[in-house]
C-alpha atoms as a PDB file:
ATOM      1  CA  UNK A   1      60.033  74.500 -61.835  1.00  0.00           C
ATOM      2  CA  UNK A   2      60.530  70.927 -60.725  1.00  0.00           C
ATOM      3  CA  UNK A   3      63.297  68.098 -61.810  1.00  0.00           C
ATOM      4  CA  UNK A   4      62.473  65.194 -63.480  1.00  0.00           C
ATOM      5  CA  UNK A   5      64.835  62.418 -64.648  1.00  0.00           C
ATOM      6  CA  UNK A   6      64.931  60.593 -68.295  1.00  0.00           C
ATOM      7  CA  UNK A   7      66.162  57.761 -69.343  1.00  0.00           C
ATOM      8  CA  UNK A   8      66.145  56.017 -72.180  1.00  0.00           C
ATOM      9  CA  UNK A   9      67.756  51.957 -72.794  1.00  0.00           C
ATOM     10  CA  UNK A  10      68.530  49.454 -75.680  1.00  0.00           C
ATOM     11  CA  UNK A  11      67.278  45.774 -75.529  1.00  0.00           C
ATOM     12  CA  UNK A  12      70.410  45.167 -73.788  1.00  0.00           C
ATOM     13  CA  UNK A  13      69.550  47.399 -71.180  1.00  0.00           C
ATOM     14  CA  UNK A  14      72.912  49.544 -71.854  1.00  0.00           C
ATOM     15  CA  UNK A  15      72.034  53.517 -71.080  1.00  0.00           C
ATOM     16  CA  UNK A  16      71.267  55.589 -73.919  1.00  0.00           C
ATOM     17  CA  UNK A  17      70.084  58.747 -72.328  1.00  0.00           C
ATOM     18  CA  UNK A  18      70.508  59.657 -68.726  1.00  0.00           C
ATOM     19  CA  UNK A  19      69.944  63.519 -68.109  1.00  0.00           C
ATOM     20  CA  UNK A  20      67.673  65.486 -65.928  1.00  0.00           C
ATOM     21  CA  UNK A  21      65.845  68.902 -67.288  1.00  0.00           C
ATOM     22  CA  UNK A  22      63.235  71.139 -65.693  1.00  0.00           C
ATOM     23  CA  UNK A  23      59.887  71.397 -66.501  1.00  0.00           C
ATOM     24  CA  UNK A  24      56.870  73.148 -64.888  1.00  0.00           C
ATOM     25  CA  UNK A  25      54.209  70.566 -64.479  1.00  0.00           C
ATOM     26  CA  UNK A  26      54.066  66.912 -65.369  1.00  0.00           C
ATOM     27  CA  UNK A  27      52.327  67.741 -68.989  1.00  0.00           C
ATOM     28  CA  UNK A  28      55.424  69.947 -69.555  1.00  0.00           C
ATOM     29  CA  UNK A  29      57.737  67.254 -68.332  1.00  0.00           C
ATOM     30  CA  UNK A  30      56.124  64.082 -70.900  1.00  0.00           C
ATOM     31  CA  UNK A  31      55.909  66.556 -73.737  1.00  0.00           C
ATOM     32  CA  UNK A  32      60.034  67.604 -73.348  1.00  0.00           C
ATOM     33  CA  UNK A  33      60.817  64.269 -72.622  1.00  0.00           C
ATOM     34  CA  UNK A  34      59.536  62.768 -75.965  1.00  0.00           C
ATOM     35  CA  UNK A  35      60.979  65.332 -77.539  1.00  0.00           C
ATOM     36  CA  UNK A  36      64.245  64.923 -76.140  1.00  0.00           C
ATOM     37  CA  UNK A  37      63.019  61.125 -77.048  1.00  0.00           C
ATOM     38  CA  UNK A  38      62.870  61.972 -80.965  1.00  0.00           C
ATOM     39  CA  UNK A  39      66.218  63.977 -81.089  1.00  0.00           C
ATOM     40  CA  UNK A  40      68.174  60.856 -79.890  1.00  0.00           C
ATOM     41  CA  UNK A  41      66.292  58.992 -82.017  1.00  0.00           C
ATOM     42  CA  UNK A  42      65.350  56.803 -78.907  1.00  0.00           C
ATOM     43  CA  UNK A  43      61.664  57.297 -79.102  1.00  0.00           C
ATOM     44  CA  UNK A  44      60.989  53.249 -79.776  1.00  0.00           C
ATOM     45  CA  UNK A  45      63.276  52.077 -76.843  1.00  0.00           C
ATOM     46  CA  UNK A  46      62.169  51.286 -73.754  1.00  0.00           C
ATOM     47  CA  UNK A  47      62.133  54.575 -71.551  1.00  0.00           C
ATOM     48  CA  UNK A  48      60.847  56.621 -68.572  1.00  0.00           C
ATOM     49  CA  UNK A  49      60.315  60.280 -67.298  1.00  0.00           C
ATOM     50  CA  UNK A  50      60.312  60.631 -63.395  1.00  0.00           C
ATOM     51  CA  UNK A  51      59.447  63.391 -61.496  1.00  0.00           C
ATOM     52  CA  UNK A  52      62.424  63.772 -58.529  1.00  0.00           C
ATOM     53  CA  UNK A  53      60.078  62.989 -55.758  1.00  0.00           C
ATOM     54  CA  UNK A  54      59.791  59.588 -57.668  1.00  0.00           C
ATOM     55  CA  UNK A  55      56.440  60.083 -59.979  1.00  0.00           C
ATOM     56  CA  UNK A  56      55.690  58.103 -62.957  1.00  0.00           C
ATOM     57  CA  UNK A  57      55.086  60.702 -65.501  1.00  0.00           C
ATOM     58  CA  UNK A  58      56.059  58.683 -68.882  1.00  0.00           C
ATOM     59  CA  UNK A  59      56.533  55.113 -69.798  1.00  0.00           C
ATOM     60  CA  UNK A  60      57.575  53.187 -72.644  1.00  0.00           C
ATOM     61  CA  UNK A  61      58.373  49.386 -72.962  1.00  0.00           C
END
């Protein structure tokens, strides 16, 4: 399992979701992160999933 990093910001640019979870492959990793995404009810913010050694896996502006 690897880490990966989301975060998720307001048009201020004020944190609204800063966690890490585990996830087995990068597919794994964009799929829990939207999820995570839609129960925050953060989904149309601008946000990111990073792998720890620093890979883009999601985007969202």
């Amino acid at each position: 399992m690897a880490k990966y990093f989301i975060t998720a910001y307001d048009k201020t640019g004020k944190h609204l979701l800063d966690e890490t979870f585990e996830a087995s492959n990068d597919k794994q990793a964009k799929e829990l992160g939207i999820q995570r995404l839609e129960e925050e009810n953060s989904l149309e913010n601008p946000s990111r999933v990073v792998r720890s050694s620093g890979g883009l896996v999601h985007f969202h502006q």
